[in-house]
N, C-alpha and C. Protein backbone atom coordinates (compact mmCIF):
# COMPACT_ATOMS: atom_id res chain seq x y z
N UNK A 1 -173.04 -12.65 122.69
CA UNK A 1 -173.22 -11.50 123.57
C UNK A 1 -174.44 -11.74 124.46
N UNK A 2 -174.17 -11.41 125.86
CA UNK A 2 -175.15 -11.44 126.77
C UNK A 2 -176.35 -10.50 126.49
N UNK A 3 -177.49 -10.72 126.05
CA UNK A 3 -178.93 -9.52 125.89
C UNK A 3 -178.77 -8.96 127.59
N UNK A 4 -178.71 -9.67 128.22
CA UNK A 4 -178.51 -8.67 129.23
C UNK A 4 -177.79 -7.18 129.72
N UNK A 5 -176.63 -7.53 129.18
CA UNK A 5 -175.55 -6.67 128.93
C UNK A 5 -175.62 -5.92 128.11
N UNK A 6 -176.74 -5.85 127.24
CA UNK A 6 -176.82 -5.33 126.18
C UNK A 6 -177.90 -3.92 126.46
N UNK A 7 -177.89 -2.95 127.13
CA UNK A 7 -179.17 -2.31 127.27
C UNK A 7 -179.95 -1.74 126.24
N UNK A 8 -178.95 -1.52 125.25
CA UNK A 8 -179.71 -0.95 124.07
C UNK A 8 -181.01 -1.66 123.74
N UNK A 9 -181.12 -2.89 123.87
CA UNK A 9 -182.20 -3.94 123.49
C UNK A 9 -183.15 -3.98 124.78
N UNK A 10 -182.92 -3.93 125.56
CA UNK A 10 -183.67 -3.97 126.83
C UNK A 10 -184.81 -2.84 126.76
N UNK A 11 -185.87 -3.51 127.38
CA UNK A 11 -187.05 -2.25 127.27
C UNK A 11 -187.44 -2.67 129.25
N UNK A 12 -187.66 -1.26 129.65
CA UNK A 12 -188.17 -1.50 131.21
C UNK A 12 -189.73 -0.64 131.06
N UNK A 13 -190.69 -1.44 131.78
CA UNK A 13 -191.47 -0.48 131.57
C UNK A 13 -192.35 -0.45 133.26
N UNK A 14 -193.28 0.65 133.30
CA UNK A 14 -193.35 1.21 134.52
C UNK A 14 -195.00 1.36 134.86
N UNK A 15 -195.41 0.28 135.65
CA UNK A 15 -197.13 0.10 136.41
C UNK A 15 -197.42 0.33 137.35
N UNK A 16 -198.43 1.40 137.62
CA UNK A 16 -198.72 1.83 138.99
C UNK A 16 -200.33 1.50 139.16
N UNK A 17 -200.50 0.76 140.46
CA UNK A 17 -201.80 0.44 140.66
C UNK A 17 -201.78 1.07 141.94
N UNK A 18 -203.62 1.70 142.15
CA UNK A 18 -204.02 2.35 143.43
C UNK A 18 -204.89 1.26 144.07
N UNK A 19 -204.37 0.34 145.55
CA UNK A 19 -204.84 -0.65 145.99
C UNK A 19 -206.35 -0.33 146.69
N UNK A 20 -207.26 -0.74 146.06
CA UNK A 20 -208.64 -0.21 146.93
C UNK A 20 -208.87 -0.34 148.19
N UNK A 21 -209.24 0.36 149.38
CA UNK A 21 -209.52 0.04 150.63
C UNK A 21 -209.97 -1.35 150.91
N UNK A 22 -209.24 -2.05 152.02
CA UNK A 22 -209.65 -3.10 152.65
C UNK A 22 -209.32 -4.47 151.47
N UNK A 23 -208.59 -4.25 150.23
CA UNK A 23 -208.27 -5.20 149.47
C UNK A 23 -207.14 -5.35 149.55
N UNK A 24 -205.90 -4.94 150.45
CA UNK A 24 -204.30 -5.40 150.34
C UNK A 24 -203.79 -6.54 150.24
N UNK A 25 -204.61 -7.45 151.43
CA UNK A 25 -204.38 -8.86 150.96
C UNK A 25 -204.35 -9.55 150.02
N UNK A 26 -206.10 -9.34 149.50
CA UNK A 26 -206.19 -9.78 147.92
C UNK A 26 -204.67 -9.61 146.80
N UNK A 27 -204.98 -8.01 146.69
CA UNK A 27 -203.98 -7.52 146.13
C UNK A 27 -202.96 -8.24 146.26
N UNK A 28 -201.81 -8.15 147.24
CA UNK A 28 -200.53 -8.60 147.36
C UNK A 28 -200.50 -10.54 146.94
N UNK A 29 -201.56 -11.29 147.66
CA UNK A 29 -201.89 -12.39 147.22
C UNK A 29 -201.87 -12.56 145.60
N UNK A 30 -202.49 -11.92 144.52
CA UNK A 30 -202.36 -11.54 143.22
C UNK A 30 -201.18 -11.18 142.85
N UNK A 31 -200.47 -10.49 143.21
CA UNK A 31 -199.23 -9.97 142.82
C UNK A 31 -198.16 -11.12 142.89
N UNK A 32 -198.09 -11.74 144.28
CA UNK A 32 -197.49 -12.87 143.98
C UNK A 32 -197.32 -14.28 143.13
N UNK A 33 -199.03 -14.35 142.88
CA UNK A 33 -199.09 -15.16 141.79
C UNK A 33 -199.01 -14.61 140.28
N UNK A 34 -199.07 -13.54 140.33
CA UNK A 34 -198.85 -12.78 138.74
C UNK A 34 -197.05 -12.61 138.54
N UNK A 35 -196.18 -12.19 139.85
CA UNK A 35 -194.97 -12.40 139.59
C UNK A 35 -194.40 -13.38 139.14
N UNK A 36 -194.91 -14.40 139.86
CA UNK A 36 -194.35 -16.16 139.83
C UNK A 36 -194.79 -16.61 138.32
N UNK A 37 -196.08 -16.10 137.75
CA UNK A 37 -196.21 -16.45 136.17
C UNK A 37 -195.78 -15.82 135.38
N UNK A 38 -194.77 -14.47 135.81
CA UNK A 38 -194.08 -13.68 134.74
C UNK A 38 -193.13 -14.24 134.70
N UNK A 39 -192.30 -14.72 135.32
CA UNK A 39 -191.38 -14.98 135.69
C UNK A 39 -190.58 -16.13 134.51
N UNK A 40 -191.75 -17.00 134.22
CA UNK A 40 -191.87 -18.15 133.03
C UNK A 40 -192.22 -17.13 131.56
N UNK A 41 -192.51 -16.07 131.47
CA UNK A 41 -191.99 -15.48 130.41
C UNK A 41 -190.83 -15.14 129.57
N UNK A 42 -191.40 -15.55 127.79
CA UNK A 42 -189.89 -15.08 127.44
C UNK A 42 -189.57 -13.91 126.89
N UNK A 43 -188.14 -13.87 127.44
CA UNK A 43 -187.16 -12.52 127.46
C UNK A 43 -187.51 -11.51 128.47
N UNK A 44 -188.39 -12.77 129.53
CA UNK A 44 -187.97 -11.63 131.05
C UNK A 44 -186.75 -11.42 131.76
N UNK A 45 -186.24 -10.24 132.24
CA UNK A 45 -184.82 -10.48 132.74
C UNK A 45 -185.76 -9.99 134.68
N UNK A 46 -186.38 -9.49 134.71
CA UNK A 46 -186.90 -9.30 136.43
C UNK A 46 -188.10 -7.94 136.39
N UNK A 47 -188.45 -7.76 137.87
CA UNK A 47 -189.54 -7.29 137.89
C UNK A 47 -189.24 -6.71 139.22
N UNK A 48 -188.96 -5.04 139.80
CA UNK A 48 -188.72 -4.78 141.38
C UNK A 48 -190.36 -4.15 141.30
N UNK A 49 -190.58 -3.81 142.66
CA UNK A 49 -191.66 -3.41 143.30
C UNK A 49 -191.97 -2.73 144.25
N UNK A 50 -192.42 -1.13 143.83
CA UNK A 50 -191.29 -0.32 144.78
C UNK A 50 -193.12 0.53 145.82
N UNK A 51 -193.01 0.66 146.84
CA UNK A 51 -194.07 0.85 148.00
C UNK A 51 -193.54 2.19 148.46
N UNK A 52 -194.11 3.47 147.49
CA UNK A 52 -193.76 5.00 147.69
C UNK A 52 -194.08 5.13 149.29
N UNK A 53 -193.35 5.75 150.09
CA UNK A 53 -194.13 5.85 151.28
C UNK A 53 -194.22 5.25 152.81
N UNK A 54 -193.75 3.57 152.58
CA UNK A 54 -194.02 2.89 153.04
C UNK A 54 -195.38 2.03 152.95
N UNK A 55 -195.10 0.44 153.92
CA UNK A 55 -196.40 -0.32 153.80
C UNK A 55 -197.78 0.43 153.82
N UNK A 56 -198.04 1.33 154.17
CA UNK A 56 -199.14 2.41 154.31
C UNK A 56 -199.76 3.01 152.98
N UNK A 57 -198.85 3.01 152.04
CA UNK A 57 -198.84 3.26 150.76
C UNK A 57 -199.89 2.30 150.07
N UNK A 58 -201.14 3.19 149.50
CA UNK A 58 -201.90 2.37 148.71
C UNK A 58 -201.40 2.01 147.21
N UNK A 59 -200.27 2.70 146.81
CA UNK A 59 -199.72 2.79 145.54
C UNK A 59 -199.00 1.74 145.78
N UNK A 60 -198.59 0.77 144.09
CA UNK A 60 -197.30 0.12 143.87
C UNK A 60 -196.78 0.05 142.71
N UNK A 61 -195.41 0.66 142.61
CA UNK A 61 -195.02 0.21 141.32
C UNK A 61 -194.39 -0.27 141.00
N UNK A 62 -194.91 -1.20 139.50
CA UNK A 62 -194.21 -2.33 139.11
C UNK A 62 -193.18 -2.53 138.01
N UNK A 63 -191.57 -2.33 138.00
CA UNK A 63 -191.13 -1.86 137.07
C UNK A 63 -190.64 -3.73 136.19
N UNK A 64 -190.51 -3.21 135.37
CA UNK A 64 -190.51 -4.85 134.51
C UNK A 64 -189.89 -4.59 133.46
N UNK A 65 -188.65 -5.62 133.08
CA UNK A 65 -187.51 -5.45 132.44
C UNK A 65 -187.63 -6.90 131.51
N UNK A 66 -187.50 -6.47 130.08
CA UNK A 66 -187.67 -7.36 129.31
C UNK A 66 -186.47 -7.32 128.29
N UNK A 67 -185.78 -8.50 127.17
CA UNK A 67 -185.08 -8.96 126.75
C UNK A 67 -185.31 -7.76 125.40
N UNK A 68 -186.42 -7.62 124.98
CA UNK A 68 -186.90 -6.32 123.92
C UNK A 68 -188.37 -6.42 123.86
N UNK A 69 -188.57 -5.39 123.23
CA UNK A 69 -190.02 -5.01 122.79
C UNK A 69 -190.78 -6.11 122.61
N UNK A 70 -190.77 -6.50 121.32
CA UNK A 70 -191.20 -7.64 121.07
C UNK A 70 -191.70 -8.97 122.40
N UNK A 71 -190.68 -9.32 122.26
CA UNK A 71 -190.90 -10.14 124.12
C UNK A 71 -191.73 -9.56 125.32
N UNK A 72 -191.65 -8.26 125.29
CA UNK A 72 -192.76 -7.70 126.59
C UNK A 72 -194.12 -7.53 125.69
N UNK A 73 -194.24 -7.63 124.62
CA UNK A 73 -195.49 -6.88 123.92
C UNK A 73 -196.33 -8.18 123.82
N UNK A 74 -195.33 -9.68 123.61
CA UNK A 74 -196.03 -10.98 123.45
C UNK A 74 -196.67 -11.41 125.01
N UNK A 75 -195.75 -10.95 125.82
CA UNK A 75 -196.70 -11.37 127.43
C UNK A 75 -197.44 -10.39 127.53
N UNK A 76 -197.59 -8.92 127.35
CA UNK A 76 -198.59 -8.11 127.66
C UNK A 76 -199.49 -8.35 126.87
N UNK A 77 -199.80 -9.38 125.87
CA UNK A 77 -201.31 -9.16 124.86
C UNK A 77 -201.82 -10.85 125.09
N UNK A 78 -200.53 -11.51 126.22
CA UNK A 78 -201.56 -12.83 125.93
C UNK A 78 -202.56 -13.04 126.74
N UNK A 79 -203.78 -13.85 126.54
CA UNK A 79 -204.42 -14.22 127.08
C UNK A 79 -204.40 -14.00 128.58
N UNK A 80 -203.62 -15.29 129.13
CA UNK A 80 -203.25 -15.16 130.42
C UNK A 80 -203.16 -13.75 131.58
N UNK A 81 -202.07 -12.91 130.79
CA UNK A 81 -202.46 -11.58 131.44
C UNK A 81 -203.03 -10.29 131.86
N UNK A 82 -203.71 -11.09 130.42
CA UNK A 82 -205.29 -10.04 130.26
C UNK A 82 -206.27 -10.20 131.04
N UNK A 83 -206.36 -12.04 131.71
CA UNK A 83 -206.98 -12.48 132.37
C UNK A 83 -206.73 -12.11 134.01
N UNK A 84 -205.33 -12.00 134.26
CA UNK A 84 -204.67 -11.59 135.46
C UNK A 84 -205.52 -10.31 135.63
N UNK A 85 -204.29 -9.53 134.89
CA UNK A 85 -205.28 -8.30 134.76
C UNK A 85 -206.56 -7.59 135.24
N UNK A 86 -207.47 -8.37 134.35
CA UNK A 86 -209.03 -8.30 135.05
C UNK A 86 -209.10 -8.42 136.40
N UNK A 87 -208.63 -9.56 136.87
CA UNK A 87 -208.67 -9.77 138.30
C UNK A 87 -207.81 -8.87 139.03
N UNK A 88 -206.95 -8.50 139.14
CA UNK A 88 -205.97 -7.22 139.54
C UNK A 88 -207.26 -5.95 139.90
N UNK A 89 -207.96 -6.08 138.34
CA UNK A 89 -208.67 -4.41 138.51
C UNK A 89 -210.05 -4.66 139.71
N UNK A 90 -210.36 -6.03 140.29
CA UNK A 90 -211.18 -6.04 141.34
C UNK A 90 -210.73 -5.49 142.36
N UNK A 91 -209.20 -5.95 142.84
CA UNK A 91 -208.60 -5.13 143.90
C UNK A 91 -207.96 -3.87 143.83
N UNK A 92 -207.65 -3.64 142.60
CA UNK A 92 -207.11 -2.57 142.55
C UNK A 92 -207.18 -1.52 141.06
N UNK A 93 -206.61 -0.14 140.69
CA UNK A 93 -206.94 0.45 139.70
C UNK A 93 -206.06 1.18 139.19
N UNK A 94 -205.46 1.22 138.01
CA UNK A 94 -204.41 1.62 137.54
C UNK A 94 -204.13 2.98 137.84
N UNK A 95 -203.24 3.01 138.02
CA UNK A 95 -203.09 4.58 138.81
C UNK A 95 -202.07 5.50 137.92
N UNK A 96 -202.48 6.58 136.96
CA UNK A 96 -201.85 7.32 136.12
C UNK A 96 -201.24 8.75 137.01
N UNK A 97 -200.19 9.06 136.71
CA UNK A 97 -199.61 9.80 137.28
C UNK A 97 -198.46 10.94 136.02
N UNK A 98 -198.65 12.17 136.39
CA UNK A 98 -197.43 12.53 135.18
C UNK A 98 -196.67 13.12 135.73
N UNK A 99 -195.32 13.40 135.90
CA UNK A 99 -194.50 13.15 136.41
C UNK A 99 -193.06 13.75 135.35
N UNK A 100 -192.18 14.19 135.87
CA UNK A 100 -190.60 14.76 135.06
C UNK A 100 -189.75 14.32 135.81
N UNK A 101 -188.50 14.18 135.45
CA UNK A 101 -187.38 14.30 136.19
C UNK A 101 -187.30 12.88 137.46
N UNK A 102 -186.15 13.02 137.78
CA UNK A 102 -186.03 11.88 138.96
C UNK A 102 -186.72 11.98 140.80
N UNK A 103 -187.36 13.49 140.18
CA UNK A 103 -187.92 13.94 141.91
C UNK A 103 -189.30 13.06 141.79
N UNK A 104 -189.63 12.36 141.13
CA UNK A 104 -190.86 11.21 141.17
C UNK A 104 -190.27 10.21 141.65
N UNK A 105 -189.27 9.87 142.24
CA UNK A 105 -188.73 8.74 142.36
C UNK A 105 -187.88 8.75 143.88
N UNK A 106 -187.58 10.06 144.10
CA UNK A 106 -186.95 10.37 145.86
C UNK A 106 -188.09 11.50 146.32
N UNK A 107 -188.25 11.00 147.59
CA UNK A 107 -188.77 11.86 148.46
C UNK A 107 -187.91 11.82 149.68
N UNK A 108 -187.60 13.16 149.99
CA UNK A 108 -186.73 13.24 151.08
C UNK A 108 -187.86 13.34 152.25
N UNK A 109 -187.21 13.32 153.47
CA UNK A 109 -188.59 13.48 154.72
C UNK A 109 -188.54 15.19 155.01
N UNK A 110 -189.21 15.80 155.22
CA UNK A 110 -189.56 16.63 155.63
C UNK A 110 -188.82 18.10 154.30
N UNK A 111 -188.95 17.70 153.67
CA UNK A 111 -188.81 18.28 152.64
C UNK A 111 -189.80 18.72 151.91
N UNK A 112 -190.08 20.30 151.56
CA UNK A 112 -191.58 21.02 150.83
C UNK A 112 -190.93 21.32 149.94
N UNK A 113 -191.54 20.99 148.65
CA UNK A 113 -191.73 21.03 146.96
C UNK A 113 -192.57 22.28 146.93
N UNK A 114 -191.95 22.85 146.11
CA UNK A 114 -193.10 24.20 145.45
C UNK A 114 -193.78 23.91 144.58
């Protein structure tokens, strides 16, 4: 059986960083090399990267889909990405947000939320 196909086993999980003024480059420069070394992780299945807003958007989030728990818990505690990490938090800062439902995820244009 394909683990892919399998969602029950699949864990996705969900990172939002707030990019500090005048560091986007940095930032995005980092991101690309932190994608390209996830990528060689095992029981990664992918990673989208979603820019609320548009390019203007200091927010990004990083959703990341792994084979199971286990497998995302061994790249999130090694070395390496702890080390990423650190460097990430020069340009940028984890950005906590709380949030219900799927209206965190569409924004229509000109549309007022109560």
């Amino acid at each position: 059986m394909n683990i892919e196909n399998n969602p029950s086993k699949t864990v996705t999980s969900l990172i939002s960083r707030s990019i500090k003024p005048g560091y986007e480059k940095e930032y995005d420069d980092w991101l690309r090399r932190f994608l390209a070394f996830e990528r060689r992780a095992l029981g990664y299945l992918g990673t989208t990267v979603v820019i609320p807003g548009g390019t203007r958007s200091n927010i990004r989030y990083i959703i990341r889909r792994f084979t199971d728990r286990a497998s995302m818990e061994i790249w999130d505690n090694s070395p390496d990405v702890e080390k990423l990490l650190n460097e990430a938090n020069r340009y940028s800062t984890r950005h906590y947000e709380m949030a219900t439902g799927l209206e965190t995820w569409f924004v229509l244009p000109d549309l007022k939320t109560v």
